[in-house]
C-alpha atoms as a PDB file:
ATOM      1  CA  UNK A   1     -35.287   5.880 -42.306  1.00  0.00           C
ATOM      2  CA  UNK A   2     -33.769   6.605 -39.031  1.00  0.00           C
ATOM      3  CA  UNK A   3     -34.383   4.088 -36.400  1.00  0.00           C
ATOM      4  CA  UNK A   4     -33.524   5.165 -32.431  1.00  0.00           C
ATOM      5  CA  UNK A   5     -32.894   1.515 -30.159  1.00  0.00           C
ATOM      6  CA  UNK A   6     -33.953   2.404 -26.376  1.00  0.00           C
ATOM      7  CA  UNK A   7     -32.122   1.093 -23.520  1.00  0.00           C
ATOM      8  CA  UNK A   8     -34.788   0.570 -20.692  1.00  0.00           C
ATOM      9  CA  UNK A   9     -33.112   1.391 -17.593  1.00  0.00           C
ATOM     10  CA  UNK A  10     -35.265  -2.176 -15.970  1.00  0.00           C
ATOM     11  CA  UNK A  11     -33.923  -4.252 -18.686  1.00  0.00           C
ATOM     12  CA  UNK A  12     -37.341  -5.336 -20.993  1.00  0.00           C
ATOM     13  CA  UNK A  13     -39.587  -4.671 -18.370  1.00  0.00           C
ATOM     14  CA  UNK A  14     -40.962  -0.985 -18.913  1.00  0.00           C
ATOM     15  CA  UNK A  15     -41.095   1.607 -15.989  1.00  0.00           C
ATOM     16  CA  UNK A  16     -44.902   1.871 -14.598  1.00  0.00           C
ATOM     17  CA  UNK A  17     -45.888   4.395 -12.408  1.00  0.00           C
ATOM     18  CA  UNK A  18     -48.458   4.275  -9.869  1.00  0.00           C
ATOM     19  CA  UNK A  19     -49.628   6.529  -7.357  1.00  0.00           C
ATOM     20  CA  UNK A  20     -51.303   3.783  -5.349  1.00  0.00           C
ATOM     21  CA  UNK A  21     -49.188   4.023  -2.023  1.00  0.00           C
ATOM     22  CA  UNK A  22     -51.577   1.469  -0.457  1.00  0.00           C
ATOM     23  CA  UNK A  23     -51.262  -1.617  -3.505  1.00  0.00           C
ATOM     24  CA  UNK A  24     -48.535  -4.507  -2.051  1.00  0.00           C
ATOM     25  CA  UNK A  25     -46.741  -3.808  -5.647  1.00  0.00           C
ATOM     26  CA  UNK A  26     -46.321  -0.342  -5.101  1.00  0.00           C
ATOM     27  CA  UNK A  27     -42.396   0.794  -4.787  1.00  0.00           C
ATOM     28  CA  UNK A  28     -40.395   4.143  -3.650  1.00  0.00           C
ATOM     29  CA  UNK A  29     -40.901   6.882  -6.813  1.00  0.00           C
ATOM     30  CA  UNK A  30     -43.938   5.018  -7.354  1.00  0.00           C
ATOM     31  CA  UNK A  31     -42.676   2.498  -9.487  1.00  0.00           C
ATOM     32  CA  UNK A  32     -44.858  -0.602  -9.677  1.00  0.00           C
ATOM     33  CA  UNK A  33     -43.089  -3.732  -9.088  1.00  0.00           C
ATOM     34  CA  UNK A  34     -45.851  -6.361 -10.456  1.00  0.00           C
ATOM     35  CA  UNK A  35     -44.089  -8.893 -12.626  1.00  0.00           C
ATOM     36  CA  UNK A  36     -47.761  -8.380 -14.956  1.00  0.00           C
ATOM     37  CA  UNK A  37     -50.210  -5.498 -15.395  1.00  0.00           C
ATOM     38  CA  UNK A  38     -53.683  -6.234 -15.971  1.00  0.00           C
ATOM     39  CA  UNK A  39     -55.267  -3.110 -17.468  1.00  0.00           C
ATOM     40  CA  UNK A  40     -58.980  -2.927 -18.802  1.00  0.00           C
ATOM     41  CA  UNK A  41     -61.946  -0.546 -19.225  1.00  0.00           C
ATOM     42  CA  UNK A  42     -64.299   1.026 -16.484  1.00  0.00           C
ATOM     43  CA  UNK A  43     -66.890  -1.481 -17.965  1.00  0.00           C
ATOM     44  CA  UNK A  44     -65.344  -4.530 -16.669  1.00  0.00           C
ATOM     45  CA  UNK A  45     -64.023  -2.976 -13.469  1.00  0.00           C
ATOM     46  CA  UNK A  46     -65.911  -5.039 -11.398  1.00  0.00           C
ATOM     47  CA  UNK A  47     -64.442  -8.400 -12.884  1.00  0.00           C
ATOM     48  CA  UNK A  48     -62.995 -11.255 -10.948  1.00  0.00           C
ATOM     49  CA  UNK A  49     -60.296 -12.975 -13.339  1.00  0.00           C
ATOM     50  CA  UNK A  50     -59.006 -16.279 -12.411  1.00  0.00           C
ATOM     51  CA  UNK A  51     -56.044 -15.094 -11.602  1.00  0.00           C
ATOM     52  CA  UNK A  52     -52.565 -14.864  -9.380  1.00  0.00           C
ATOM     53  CA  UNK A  53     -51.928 -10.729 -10.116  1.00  0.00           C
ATOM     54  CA  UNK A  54     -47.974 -10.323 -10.617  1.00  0.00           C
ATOM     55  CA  UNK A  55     -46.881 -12.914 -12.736  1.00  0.00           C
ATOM     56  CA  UNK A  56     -49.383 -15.939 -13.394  1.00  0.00           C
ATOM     57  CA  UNK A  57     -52.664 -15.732 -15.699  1.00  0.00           C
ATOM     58  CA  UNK A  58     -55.196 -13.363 -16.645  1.00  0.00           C
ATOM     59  CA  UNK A  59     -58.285 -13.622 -19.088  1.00  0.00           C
ATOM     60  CA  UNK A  60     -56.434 -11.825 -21.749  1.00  0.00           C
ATOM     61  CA  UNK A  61     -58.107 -12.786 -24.806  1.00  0.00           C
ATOM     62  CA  UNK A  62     -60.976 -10.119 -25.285  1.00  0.00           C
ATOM     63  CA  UNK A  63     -59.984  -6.480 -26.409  1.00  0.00           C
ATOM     64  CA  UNK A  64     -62.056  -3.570 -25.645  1.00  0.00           C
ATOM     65  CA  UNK A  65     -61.283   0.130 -26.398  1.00  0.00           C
ATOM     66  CA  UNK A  66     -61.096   3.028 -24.514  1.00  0.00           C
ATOM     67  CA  UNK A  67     -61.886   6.669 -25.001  1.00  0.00           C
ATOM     68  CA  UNK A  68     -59.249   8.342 -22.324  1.00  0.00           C
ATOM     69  CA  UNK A  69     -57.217   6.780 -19.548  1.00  0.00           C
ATOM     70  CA  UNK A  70     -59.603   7.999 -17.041  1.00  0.00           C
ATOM     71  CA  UNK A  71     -62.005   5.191 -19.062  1.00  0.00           C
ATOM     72  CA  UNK A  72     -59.439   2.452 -17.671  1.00  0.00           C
ATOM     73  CA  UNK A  73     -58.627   0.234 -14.215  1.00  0.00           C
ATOM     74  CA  UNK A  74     -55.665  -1.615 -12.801  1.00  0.00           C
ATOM     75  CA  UNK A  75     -56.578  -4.961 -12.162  1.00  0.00           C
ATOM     76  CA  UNK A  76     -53.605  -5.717 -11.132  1.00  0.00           C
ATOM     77  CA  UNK A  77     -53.804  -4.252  -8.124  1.00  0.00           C
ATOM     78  CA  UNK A  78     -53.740  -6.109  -4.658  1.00  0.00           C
ATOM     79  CA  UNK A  79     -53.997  -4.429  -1.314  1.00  0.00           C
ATOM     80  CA  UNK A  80     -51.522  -4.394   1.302  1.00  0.00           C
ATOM     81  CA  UNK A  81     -51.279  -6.677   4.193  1.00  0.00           C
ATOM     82  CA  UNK A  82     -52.327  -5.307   7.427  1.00  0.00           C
END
């Protein structure tokens, strides 16, 4: 068994993209710069976790599935100051 090891060019944090220009984590190329990313279903879109988005706590313990991304939301995202 052949096993490939893949350098991530952001050390262990993986490359997301976002095409949110207006989110306060949102970075040049896209690149979300959120320490965390809270991602769950359509269904609970409207949820307000006790949370600090980038970095602190989120209510991570139930699991849900999803048909197709387009069946998914960012939680994690936080608009940018005026």
């Amino acid at each position: 068994m052949k096993f490939e090891v893949i350098i991530m060019p952001n050390g262990d944090k993986p490359i997301v993209k976002c095409s949110v220009s207006n989110c306060s984590y949102w970075g040049e190329q896209n690149v979300c710069k959120a320490d965390l990313i809270m991602i769950d279903i359509d269904q609970h879109a409207g949820a307000h976790y006790d949370a600090e988005f980038a970095g602190e706590a989120f209510d991570t313990d139930h699991r849900d599935k999803a048909a197709s991304s387009s069946a998914t939301c960012c939680h994690t995202f936080k608009p940018k100051s005026s």
